[in-house]
Structure formats: structure tokens, C-alpha cells
PDB file of N, CA and C in Angstrom:
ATOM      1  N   UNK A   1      12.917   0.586 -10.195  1.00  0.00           N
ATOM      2  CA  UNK A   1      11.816   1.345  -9.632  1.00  0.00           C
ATOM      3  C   UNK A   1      12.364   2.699  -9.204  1.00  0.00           C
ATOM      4  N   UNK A   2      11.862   3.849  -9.597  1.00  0.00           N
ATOM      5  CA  UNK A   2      12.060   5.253  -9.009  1.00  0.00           C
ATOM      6  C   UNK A   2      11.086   5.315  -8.452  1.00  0.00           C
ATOM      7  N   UNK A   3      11.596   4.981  -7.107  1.00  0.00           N
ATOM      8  CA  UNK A   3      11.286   6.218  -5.856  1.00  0.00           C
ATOM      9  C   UNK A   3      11.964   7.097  -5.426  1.00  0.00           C
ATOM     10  N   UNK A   4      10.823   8.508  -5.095  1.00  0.00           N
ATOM     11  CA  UNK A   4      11.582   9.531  -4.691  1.00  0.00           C
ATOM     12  C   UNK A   4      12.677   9.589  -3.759  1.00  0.00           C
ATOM     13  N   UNK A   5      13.638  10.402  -3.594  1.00  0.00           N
ATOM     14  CA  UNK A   5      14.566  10.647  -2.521  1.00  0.00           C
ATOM     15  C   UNK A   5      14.382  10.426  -0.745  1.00  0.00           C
ATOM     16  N   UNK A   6      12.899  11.147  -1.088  1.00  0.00           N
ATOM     17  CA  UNK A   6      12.775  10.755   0.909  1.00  0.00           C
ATOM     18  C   UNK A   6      11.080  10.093   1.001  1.00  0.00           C
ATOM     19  N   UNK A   7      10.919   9.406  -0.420  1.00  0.00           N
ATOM     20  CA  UNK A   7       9.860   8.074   0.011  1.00  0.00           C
ATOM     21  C   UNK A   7      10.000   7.455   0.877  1.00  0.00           C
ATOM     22  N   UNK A   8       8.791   7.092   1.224  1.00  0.00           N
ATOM     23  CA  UNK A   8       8.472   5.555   1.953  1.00  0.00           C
ATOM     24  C   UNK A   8       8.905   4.847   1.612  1.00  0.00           C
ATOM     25  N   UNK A   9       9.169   4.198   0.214  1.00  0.00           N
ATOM     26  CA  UNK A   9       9.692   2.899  -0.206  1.00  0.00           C
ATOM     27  C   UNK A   9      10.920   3.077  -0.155  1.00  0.00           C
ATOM     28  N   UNK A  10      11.834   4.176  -0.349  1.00  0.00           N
ATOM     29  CA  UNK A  10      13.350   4.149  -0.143  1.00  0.00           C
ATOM     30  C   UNK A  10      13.625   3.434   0.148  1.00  0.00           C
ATOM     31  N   UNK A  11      14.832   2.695  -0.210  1.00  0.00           N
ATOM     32  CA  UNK A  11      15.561   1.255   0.718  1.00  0.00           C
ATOM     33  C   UNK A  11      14.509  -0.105   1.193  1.00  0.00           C
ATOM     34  N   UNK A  12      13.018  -0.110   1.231  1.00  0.00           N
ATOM     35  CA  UNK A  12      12.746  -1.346   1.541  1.00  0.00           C
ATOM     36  C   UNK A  12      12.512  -2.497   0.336  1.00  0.00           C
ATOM     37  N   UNK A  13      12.797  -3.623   0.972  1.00  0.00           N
ATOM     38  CA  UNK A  13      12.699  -4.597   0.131  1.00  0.00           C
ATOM     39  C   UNK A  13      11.225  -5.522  -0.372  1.00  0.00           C
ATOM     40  N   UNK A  14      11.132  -5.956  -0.995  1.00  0.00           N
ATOM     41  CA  UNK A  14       9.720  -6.203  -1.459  1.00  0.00           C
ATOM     42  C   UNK A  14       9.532  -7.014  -0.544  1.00  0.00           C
ATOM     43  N   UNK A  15      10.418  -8.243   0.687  1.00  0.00           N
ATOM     44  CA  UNK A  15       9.627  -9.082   1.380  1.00  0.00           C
ATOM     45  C   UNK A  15       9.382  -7.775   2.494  1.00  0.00           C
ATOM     46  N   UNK A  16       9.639  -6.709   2.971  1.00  0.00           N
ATOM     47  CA  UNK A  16       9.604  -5.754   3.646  1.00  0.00           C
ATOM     48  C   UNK A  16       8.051  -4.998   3.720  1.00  0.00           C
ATOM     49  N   UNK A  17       7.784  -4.885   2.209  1.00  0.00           N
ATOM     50  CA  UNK A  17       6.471  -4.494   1.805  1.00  0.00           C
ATOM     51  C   UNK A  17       5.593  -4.951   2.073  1.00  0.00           C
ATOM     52  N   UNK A  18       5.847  -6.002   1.535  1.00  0.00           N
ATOM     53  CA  UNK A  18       4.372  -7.575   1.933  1.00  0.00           C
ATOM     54  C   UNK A  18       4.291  -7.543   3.397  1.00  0.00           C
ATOM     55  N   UNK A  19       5.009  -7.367   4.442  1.00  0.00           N
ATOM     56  CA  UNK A  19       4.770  -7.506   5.487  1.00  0.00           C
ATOM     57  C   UNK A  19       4.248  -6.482   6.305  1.00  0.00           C
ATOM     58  N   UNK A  20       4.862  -5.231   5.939  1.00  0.00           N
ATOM     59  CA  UNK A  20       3.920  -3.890   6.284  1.00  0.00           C
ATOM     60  C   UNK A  20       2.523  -4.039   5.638  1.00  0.00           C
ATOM     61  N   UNK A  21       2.559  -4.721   4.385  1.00  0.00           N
ATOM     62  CA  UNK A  21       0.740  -4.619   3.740  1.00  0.00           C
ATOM     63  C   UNK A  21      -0.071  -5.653   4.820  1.00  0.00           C
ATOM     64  N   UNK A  22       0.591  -6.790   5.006  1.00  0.00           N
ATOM     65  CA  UNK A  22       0.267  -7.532   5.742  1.00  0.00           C
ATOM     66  C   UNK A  22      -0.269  -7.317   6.922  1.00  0.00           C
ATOM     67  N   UNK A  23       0.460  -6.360   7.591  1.00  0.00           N
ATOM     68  CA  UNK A  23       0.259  -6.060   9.551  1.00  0.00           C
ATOM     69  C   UNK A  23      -0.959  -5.026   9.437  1.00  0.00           C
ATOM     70  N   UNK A  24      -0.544  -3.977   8.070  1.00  0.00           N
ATOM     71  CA  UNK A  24      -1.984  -3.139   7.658  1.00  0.00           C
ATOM     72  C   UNK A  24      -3.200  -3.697   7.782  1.00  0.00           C
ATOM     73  N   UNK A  25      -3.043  -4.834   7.025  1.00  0.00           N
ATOM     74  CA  UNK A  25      -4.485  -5.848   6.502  1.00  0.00           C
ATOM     75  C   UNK A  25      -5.143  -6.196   8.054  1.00  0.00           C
ATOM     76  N   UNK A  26      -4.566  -6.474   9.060  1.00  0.00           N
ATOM     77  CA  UNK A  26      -4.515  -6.903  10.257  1.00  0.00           C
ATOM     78  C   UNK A  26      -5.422  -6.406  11.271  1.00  0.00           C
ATOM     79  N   UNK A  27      -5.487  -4.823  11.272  1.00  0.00           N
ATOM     80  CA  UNK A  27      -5.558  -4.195  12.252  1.00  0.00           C
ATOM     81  C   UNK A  27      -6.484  -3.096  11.340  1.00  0.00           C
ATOM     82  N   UNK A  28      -7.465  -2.508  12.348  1.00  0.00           N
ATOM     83  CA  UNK A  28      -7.969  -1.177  11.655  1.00  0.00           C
ATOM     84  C   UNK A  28      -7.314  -0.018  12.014  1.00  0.00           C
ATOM     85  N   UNK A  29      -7.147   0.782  11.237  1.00  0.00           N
ATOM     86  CA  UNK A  29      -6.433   2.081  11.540  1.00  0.00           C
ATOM     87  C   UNK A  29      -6.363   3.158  12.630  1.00  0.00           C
ATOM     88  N   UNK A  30      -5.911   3.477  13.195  1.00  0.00           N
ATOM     89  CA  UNK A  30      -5.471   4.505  14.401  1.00  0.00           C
ATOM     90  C   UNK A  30      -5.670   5.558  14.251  1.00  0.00           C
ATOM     91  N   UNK A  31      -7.134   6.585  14.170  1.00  0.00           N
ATOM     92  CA  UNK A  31      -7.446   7.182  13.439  1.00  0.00           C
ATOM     93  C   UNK A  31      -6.544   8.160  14.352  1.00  0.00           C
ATOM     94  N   UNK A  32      -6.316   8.491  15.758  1.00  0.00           N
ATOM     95  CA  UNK A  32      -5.604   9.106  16.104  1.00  0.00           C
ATOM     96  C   UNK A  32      -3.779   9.418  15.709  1.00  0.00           C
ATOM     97  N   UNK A  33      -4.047   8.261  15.558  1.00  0.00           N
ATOM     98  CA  UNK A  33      -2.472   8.759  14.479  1.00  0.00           C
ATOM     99  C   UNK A  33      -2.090  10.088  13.780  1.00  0.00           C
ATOM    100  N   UNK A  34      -1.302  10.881  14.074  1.00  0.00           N
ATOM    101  CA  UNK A  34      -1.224  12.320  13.040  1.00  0.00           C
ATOM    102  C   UNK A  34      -0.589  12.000  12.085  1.00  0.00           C
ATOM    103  N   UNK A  35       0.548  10.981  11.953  1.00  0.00           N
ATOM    104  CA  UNK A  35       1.234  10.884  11.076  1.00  0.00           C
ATOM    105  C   UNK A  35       0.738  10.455   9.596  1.00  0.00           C
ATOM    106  N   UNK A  36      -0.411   9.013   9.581  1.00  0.00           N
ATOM    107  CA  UNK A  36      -1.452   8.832   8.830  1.00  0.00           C
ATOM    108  C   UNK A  36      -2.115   9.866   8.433  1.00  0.00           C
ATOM    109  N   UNK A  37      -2.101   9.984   6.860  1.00  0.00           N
ATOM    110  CA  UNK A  37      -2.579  11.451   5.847  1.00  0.00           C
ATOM    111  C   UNK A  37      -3.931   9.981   5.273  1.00  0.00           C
ATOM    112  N   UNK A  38      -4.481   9.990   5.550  1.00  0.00           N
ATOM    113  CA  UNK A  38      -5.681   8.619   4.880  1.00  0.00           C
ATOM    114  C   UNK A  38      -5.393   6.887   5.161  1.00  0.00           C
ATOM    115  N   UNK A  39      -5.716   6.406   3.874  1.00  0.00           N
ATOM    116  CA  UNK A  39      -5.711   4.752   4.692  1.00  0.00           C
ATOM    117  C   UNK A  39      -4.304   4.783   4.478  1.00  0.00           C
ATOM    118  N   UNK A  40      -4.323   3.624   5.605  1.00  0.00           N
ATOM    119  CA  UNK A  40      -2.768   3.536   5.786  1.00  0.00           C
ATOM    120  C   UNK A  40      -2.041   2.667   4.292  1.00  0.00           C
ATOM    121  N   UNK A  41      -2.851   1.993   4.147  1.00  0.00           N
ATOM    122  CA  UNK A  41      -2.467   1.160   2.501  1.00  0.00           C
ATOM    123  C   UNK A  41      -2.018   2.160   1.112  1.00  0.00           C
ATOM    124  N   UNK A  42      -3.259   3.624   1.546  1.00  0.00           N
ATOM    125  CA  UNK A  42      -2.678   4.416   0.486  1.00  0.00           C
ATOM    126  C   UNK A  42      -1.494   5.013   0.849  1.00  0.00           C
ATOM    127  N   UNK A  43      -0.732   5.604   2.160  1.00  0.00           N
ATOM    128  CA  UNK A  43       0.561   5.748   2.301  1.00  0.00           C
ATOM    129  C   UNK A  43       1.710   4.951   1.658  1.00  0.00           C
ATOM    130  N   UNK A  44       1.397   3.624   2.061  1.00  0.00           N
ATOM    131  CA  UNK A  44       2.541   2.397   1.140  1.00  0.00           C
ATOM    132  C   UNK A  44       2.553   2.691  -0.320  1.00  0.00           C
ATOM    133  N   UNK A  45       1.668   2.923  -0.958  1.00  0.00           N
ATOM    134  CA  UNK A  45       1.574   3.095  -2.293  1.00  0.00           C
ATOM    135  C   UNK A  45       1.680   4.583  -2.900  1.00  0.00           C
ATOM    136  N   UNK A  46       1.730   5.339  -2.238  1.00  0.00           N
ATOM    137  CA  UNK A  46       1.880   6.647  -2.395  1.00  0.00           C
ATOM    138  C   UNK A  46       3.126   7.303  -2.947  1.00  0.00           C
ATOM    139  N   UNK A  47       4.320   6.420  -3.041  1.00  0.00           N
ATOM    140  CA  UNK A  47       5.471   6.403  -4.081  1.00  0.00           C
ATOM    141  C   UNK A  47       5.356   6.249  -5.543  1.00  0.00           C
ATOM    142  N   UNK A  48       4.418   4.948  -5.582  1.00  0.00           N
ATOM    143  CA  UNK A  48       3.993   4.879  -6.564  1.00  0.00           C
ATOM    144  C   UNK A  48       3.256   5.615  -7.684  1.00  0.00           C
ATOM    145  N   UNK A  49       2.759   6.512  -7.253  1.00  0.00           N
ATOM    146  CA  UNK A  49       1.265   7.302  -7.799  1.00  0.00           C
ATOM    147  C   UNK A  49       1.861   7.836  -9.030  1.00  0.00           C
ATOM    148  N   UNK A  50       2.994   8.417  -8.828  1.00  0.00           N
ATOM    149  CA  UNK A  50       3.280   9.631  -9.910  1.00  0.00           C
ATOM    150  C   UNK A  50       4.786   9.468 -10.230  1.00  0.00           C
ATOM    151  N   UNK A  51       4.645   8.184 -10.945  1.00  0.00           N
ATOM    152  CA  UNK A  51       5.854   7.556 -12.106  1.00  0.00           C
ATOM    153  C   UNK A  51       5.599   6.513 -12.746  1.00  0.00           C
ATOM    154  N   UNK A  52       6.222   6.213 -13.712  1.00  0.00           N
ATOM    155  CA  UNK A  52       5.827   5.359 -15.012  1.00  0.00           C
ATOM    156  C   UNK A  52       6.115   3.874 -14.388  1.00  0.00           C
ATOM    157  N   UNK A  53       7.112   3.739 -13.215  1.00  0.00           N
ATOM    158  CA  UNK A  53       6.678   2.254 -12.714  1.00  0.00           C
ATOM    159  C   UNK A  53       5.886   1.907 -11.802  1.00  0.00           C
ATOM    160  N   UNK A  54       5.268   3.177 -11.588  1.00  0.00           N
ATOM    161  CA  UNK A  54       3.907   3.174 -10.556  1.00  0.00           C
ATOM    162  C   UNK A  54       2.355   2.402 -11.819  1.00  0.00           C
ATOM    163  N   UNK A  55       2.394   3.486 -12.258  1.00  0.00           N
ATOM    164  CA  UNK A  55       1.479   3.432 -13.870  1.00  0.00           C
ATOM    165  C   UNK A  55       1.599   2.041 -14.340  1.00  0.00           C
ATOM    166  N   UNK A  56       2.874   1.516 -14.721  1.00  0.00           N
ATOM    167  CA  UNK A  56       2.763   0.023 -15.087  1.00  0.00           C
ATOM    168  C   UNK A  56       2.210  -0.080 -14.260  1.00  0.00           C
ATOM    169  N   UNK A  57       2.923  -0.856 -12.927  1.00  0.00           N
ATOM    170  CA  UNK A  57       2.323  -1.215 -11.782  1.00  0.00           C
ATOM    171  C   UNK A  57       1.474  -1.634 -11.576  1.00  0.00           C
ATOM    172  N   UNK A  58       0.099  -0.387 -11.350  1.00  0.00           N
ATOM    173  CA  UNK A  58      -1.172  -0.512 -11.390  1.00  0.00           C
ATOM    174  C   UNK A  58      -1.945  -0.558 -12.734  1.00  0.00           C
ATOM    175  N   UNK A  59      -1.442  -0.700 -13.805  1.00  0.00           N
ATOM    176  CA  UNK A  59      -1.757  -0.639 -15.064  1.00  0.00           C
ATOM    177  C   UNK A  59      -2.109  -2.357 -15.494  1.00  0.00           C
ATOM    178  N   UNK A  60      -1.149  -3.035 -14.498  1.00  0.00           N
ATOM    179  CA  UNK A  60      -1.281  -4.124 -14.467  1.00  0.00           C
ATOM    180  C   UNK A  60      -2.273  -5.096 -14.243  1.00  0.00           C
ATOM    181  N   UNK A  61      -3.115  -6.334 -15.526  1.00  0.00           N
ATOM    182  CA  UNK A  61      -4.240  -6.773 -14.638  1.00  0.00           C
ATOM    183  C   UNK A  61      -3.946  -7.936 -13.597  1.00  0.00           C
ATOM    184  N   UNK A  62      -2.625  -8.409 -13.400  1.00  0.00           N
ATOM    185  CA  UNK A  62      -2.501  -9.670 -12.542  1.00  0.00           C
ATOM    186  C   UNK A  62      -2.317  -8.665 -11.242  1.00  0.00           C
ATOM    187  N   UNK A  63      -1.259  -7.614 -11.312  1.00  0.00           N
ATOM    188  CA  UNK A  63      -1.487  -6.501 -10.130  1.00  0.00           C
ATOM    189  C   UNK A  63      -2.729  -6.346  -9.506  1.00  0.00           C
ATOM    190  N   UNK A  64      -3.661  -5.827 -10.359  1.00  0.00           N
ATOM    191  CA  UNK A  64      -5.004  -5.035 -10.180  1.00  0.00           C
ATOM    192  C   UNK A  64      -6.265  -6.742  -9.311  1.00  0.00           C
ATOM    193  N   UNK A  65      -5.749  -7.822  -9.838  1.00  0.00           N
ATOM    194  CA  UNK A  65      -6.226  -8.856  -9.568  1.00  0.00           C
ATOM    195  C   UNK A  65      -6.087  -9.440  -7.706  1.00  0.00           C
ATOM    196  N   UNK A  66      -4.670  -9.166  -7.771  1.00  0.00           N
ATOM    197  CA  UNK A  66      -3.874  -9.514  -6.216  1.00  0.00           C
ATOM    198  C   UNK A  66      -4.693  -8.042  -5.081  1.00  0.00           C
ATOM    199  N   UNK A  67      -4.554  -7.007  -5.876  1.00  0.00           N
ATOM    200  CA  UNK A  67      -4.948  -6.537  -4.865  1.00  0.00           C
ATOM    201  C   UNK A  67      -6.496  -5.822  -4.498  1.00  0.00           C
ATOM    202  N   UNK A  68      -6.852  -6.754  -5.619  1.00  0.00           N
ATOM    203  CA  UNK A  68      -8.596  -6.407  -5.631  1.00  0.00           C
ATOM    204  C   UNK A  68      -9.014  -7.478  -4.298  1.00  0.00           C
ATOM    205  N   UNK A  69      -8.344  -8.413  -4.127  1.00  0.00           N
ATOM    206  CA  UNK A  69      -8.582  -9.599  -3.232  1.00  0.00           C
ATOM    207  C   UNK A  69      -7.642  -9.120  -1.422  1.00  0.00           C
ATOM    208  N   UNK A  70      -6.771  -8.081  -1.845  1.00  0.00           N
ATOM    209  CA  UNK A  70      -6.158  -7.802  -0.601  1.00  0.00           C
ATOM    210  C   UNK A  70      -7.329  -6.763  -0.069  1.00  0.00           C
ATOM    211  N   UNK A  71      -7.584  -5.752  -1.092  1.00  0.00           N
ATOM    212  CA  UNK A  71      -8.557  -4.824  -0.319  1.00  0.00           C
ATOM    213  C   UNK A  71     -10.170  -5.366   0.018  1.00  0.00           C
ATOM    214  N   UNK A  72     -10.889  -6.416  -0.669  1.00  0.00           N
ATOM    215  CA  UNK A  72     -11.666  -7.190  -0.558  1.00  0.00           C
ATOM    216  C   UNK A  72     -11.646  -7.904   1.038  1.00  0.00           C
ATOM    217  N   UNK A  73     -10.415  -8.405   0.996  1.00  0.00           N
ATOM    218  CA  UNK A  73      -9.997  -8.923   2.409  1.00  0.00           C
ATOM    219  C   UNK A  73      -9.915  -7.476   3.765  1.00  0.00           C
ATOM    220  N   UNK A  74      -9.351  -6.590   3.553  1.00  0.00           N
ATOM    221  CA  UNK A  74      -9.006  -5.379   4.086  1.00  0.00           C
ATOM    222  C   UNK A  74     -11.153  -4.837   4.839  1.00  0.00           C
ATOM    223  N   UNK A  75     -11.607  -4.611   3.379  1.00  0.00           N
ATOM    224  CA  UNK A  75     -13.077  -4.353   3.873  1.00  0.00           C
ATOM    225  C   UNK A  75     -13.412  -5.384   4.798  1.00  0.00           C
ATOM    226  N   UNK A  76     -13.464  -6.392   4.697  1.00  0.00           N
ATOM    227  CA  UNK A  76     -14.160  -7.362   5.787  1.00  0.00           C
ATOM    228  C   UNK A  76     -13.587  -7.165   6.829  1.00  0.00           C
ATOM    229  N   UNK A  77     -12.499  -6.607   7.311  1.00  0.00           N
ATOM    230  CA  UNK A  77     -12.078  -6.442   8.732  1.00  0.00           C
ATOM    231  C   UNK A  77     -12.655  -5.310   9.010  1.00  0.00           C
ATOM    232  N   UNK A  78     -12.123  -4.362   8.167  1.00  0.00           N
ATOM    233  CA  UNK A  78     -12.855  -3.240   8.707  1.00  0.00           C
ATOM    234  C   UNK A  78     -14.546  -3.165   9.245  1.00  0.00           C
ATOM    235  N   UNK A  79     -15.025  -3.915   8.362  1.00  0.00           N
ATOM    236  CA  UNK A  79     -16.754  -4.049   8.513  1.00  0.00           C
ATOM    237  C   UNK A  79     -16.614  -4.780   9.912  1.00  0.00           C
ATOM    238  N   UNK A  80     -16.080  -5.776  10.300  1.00  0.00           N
ATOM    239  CA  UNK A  80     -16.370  -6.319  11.282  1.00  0.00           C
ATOM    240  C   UNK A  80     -16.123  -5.800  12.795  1.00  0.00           C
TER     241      UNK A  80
END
């Protein structure tokens, strides 16, 4: 995986990920936060956007499947 030099994903490990997506899924966002540039889910993924193992990635339909059901899950908190 190429991630950039001073990404977010630098150095973390995929059980690392799941658990930041996880605590995300959890909680609604801090809109006061400055550091947050949009949803906080698109920050995590924001390494991804613009490289060819990003593109697989999300190119992917078992990918596109897992996290049609994470953000599915994500809306219902938020709604509530």
C-alpha cells in the first residue's frame, strides 16, 4: 500500500484501522473540532483517494459491500 509520507495511515496497522472506524461508527462527530476537514470516516480514507491501491480498494465489490453496511450502520446513529 502507498501511503503518502505524512498520511494518516502512515505506520498504522489494519487491526489499528478497524478500531478507529469502529470508535467513528460510535459517536457523532464534534462538529467543533478544527482539526476534522468533513466526516470523520472520510479523513481515514483520505490516503486512499489518489493511488492505484486506493482505486483497487474501492474498486472492489466485496470492499464496496462491507462498507455499504458500515455506512448504513453509521446513518442510523447519526439519525438517531
Amino acid at each position: 500500500m502507498n501511503i503518502p509520507e505524512g498520511g494518516i495511515l502512515k505506520g498504522v496497522t489494519s487491526a489499528q484501522l478497524f478500531q478507529t472506524l469502529s470508535n467513528i461508527c460510535l459517536e457523532p462527530p464534534k462538529f467543533e473540532d478544527n482539526r476534522i476537514n468533513g466526516l470523520p470516516i472520510y479523513c481515514i480514507f483520505i490516503d486512499l483517494l489518489d493511488n492505484r491501491f486506493g482505486q483497487t480498494f474501492f474498486g472492489s465489490k466485496v470492499v464496496n459491500q462491507h462498507l455499504k453496511e458500515v455506512f448504513n450502520d453509521y446513518n442510523i446513529m447519526l439519525c438517531s
